[in-house]
PDB file of N, CA and C in Angstrom:
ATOM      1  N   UNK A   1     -30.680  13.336 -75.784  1.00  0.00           N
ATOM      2  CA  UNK A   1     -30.309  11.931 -75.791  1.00  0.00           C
ATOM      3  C   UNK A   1     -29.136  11.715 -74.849  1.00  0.00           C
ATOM      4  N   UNK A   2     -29.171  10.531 -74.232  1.00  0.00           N
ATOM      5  CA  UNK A   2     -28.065  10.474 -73.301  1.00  0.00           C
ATOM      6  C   UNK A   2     -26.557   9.759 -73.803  1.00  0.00           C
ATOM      7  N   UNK A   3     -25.503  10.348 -73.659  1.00  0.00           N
ATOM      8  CA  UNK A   3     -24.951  10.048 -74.373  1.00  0.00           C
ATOM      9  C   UNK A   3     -23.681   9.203 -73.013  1.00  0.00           C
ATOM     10  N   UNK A   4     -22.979   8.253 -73.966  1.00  0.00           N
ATOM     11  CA  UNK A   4     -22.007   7.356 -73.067  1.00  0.00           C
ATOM     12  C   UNK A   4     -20.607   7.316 -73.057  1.00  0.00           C
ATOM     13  N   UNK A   5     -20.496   8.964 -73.525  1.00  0.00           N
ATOM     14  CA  UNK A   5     -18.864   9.048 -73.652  1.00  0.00           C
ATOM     15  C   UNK A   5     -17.980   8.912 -72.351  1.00  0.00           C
ATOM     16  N   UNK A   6     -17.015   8.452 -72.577  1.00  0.00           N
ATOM     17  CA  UNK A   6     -15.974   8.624 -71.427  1.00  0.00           C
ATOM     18  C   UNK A   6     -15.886   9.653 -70.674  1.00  0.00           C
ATOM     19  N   UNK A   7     -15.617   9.767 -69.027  1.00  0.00           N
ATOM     20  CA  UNK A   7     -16.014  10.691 -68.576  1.00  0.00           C
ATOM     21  C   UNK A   7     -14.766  11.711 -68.269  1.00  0.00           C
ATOM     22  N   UNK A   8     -14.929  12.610 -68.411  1.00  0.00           N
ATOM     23  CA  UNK A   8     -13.855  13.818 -68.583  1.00  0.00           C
ATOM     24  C   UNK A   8     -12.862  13.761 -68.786  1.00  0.00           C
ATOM     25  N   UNK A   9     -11.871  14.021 -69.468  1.00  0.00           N
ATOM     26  CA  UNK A   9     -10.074  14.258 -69.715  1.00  0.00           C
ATOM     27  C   UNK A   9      -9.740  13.217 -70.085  1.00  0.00           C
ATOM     28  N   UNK A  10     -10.808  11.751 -70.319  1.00  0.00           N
ATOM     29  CA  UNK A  10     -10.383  10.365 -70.389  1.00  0.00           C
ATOM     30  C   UNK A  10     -10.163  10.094 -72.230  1.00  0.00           C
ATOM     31  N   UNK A  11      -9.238   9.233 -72.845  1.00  0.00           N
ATOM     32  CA  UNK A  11      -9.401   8.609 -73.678  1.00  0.00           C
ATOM     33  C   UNK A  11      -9.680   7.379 -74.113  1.00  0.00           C
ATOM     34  N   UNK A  12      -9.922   6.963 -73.384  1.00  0.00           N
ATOM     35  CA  UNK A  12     -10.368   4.906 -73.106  1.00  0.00           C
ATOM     36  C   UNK A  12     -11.564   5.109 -72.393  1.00  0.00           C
ATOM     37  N   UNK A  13     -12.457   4.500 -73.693  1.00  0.00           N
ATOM     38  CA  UNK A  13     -13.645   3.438 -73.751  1.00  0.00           C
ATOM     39  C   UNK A  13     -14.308   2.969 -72.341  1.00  0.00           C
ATOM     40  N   UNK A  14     -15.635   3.437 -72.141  1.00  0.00           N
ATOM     41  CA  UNK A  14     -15.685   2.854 -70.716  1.00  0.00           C
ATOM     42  C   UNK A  14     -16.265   1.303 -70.863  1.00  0.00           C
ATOM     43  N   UNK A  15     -15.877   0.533 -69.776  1.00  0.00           N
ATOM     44  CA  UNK A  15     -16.415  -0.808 -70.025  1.00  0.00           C
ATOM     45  C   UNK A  15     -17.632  -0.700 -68.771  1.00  0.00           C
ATOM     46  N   UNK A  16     -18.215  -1.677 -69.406  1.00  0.00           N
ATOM     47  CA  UNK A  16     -19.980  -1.747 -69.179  1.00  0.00           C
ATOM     48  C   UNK A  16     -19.401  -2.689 -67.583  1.00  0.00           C
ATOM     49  N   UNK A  17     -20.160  -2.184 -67.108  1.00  0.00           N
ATOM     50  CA  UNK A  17     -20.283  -2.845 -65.713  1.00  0.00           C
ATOM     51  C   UNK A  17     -21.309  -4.018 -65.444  1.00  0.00           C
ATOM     52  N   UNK A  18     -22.428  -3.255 -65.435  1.00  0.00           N
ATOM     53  CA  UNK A  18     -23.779  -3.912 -65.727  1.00  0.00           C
ATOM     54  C   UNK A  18     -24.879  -2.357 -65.897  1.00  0.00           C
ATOM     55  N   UNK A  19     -26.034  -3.177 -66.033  1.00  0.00           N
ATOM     56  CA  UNK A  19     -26.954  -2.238 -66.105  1.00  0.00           C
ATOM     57  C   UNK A  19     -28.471  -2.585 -65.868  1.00  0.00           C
ATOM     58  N   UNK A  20     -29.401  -2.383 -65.733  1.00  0.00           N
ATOM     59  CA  UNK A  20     -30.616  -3.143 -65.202  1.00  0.00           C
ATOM     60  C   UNK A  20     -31.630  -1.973 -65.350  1.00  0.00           C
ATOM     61  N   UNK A  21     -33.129  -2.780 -65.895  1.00  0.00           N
ATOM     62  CA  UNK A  21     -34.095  -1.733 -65.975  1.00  0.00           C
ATOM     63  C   UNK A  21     -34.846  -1.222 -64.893  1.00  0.00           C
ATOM     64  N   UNK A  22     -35.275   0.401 -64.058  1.00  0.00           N
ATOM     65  CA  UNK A  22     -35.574   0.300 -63.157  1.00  0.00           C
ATOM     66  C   UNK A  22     -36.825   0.021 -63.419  1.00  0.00           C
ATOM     67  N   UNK A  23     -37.763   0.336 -61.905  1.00  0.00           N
ATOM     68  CA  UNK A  23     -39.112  -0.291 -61.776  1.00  0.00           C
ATOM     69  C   UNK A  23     -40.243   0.734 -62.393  1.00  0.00           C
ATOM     70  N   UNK A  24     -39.345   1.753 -62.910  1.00  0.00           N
ATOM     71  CA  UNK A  24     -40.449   2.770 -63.685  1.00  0.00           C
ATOM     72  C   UNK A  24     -40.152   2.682 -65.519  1.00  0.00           C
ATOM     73  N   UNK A  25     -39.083   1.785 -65.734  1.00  0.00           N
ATOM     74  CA  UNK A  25     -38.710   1.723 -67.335  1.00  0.00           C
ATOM     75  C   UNK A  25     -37.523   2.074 -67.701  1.00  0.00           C
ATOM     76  N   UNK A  26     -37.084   3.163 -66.532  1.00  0.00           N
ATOM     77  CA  UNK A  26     -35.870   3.581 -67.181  1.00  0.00           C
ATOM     78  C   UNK A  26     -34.752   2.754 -67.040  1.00  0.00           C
ATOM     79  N   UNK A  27     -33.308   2.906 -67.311  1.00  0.00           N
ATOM     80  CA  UNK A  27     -31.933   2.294 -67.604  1.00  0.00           C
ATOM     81  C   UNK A  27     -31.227   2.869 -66.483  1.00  0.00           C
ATOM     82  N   UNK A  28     -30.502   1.982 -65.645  1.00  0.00           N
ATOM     83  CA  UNK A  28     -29.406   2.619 -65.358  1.00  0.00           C
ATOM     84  C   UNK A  28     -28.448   1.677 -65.769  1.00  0.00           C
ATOM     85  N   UNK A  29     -27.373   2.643 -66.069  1.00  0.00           N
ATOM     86  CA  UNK A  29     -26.329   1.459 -66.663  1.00  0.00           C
ATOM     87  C   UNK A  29     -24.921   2.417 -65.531  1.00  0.00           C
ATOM     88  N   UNK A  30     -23.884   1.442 -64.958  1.00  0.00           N
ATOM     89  CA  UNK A  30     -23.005   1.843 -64.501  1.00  0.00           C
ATOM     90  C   UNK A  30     -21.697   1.399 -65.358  1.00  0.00           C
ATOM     91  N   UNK A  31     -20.999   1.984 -65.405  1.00  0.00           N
ATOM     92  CA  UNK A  31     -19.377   2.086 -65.805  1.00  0.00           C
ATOM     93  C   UNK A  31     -18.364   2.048 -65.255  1.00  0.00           C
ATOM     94  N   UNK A  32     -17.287   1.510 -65.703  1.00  0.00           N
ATOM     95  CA  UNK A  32     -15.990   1.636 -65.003  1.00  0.00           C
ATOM     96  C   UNK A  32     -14.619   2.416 -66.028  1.00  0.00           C
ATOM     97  N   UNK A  33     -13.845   3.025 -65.666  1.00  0.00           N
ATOM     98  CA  UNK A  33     -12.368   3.069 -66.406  1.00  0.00           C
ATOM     99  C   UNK A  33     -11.593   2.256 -65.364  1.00  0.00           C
ATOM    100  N   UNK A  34     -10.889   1.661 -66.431  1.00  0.00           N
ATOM    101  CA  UNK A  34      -9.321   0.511 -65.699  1.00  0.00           C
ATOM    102  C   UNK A  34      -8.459   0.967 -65.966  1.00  0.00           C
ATOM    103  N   UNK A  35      -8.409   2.350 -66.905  1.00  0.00           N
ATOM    104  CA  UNK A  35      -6.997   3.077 -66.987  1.00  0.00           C
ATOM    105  C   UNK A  35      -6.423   3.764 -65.615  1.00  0.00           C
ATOM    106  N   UNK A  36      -7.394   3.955 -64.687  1.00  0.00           N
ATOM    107  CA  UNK A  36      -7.129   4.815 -63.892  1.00  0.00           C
ATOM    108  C   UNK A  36      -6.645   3.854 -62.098  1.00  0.00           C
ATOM    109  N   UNK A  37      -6.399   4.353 -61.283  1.00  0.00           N
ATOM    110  CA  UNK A  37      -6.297   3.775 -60.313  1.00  0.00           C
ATOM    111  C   UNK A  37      -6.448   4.530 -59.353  1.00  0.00           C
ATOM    112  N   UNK A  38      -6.952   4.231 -58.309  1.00  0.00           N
ATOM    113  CA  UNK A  38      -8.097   3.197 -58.519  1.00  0.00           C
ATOM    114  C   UNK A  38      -9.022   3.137 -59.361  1.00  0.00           C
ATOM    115  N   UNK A  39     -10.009   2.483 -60.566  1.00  0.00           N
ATOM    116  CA  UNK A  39     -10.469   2.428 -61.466  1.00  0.00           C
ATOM    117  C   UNK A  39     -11.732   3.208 -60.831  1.00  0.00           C
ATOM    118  N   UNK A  40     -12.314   4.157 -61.578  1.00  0.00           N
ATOM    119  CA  UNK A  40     -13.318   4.889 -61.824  1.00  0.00           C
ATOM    120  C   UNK A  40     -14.495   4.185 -61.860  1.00  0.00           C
ATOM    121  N   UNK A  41     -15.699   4.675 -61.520  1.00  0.00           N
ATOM    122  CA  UNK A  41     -16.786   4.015 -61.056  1.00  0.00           C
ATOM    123  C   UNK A  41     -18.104   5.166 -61.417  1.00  0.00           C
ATOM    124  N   UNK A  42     -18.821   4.855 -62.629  1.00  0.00           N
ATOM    125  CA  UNK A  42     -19.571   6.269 -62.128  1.00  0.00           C
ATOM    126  C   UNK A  42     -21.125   5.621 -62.960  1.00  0.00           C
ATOM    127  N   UNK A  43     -22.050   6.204 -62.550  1.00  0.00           N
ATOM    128  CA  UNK A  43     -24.324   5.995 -63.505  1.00  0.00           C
ATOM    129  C   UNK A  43     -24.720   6.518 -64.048  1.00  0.00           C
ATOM    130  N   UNK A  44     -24.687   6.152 -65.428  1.00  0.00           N
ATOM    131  CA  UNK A  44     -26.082   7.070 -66.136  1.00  0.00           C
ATOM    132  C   UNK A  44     -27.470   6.360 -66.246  1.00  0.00           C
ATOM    133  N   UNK A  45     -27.948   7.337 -65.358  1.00  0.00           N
ATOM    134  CA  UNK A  45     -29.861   6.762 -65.552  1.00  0.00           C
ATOM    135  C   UNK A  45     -30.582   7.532 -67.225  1.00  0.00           C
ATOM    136  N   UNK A  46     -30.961   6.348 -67.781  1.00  0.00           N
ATOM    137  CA  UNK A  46     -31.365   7.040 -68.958  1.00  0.00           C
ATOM    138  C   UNK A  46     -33.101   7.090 -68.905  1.00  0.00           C
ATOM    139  N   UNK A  47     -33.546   8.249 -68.239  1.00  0.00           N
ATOM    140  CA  UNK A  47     -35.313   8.268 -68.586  1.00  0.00           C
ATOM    141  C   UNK A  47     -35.866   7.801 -69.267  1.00  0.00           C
ATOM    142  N   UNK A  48     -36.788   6.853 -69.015  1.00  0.00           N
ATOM    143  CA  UNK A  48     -37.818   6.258 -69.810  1.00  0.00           C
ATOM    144  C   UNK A  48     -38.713   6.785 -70.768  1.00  0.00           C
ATOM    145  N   UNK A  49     -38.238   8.315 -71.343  1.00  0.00           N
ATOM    146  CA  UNK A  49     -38.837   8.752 -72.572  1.00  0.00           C
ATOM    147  C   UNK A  49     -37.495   8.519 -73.611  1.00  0.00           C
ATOM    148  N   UNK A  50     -36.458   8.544 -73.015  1.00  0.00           N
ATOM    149  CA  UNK A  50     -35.333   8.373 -74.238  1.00  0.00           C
ATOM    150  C   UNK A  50     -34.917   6.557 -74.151  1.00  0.00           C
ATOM    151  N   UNK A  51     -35.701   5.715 -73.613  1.00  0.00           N
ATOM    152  CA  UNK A  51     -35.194   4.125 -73.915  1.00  0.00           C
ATOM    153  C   UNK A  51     -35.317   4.011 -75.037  1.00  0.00           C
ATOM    154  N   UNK A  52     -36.239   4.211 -76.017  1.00  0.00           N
ATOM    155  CA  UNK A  52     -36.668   3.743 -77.548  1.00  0.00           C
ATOM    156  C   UNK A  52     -35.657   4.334 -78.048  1.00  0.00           C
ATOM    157  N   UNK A  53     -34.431   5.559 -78.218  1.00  0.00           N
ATOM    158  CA  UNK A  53     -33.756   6.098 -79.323  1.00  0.00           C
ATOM    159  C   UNK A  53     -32.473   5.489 -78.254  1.00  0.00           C
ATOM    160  N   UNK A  54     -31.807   5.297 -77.026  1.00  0.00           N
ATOM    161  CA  UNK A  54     -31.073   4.358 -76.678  1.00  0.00           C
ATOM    162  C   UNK A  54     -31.220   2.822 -77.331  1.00  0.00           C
ATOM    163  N   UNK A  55     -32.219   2.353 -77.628  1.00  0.00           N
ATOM    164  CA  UNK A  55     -32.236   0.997 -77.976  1.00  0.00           C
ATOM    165  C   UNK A  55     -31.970   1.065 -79.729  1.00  0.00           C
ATOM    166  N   UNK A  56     -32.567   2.340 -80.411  1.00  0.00           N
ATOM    167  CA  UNK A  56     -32.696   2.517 -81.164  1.00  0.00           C
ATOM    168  C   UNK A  56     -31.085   2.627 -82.056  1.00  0.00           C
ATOM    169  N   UNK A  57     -30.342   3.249 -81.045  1.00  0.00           N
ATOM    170  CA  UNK A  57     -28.909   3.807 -81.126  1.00  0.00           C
ATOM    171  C   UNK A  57     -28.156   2.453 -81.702  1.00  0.00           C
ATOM    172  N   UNK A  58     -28.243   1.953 -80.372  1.00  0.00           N
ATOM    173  CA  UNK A  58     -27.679   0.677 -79.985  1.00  0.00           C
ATOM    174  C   UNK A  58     -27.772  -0.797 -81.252  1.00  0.00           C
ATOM    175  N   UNK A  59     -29.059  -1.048 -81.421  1.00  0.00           N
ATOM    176  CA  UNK A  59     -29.332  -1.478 -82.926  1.00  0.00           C
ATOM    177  C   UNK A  59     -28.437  -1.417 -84.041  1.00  0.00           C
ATOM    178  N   UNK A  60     -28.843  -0.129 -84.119  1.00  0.00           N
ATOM    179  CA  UNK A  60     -28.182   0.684 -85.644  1.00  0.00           C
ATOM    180  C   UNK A  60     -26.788   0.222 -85.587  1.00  0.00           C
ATOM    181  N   UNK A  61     -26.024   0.545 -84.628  1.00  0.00           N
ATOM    182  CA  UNK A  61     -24.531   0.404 -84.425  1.00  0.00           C
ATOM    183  C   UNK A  61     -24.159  -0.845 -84.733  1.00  0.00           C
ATOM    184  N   UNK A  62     -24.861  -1.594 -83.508  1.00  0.00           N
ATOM    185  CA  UNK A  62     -25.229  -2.916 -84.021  1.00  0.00           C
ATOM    186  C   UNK A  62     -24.815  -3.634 -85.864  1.00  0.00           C
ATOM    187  N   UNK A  63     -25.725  -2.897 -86.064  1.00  0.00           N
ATOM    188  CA  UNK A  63     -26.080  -3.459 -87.336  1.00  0.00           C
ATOM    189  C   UNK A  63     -25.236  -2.593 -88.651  1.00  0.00           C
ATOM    190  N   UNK A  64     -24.733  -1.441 -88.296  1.00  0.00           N
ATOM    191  CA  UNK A  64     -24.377  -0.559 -88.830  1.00  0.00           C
ATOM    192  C   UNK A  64     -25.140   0.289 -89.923  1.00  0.00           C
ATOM    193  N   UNK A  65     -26.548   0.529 -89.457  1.00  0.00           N
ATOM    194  CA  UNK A  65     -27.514   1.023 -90.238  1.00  0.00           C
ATOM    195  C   UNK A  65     -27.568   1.982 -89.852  1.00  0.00           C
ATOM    196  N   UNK A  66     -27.235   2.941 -88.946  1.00  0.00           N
ATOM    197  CA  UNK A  66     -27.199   4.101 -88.395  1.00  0.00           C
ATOM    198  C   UNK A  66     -27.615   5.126 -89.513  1.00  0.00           C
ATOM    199  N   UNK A  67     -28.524   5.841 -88.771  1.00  0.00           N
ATOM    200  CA  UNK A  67     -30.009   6.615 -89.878  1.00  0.00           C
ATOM    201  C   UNK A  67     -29.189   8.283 -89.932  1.00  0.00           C
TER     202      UNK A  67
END
């Protein structure tokens, strides 16, 4: 599962940039950190066999039903 932790040595939350579905299903979503300077910039493409337990994730949290 792809996971969206902050990226290395960081303790602050990355904020969502944007993200858009590609033309085969999958996710890419890009990120930023603003702790840093110049602020960090980096993609996770999430394969279109793991969108359903990303959406699935996302929901739960959502909702706080997390299984």
């Amino acid at each position: 599962m792809v996971d969206f932790d902050p990226h290395a040595a960081c303790t602050y939350a990355p904020s969502w940039r944007r993200s858009h579905v590609e033309e085969d299903g999958a996710v890419l979503a890009r990120f930023q950190c603003f702790e840093h300077e110049p602020a960090l910039e980096w993609s996770v493409l999430v394969p279109v066999h793991d969108v359903d337990a990303l959406v699935r994730r996302f929901v739960d949290d959502a909702t706080g039903s997390a299984a």
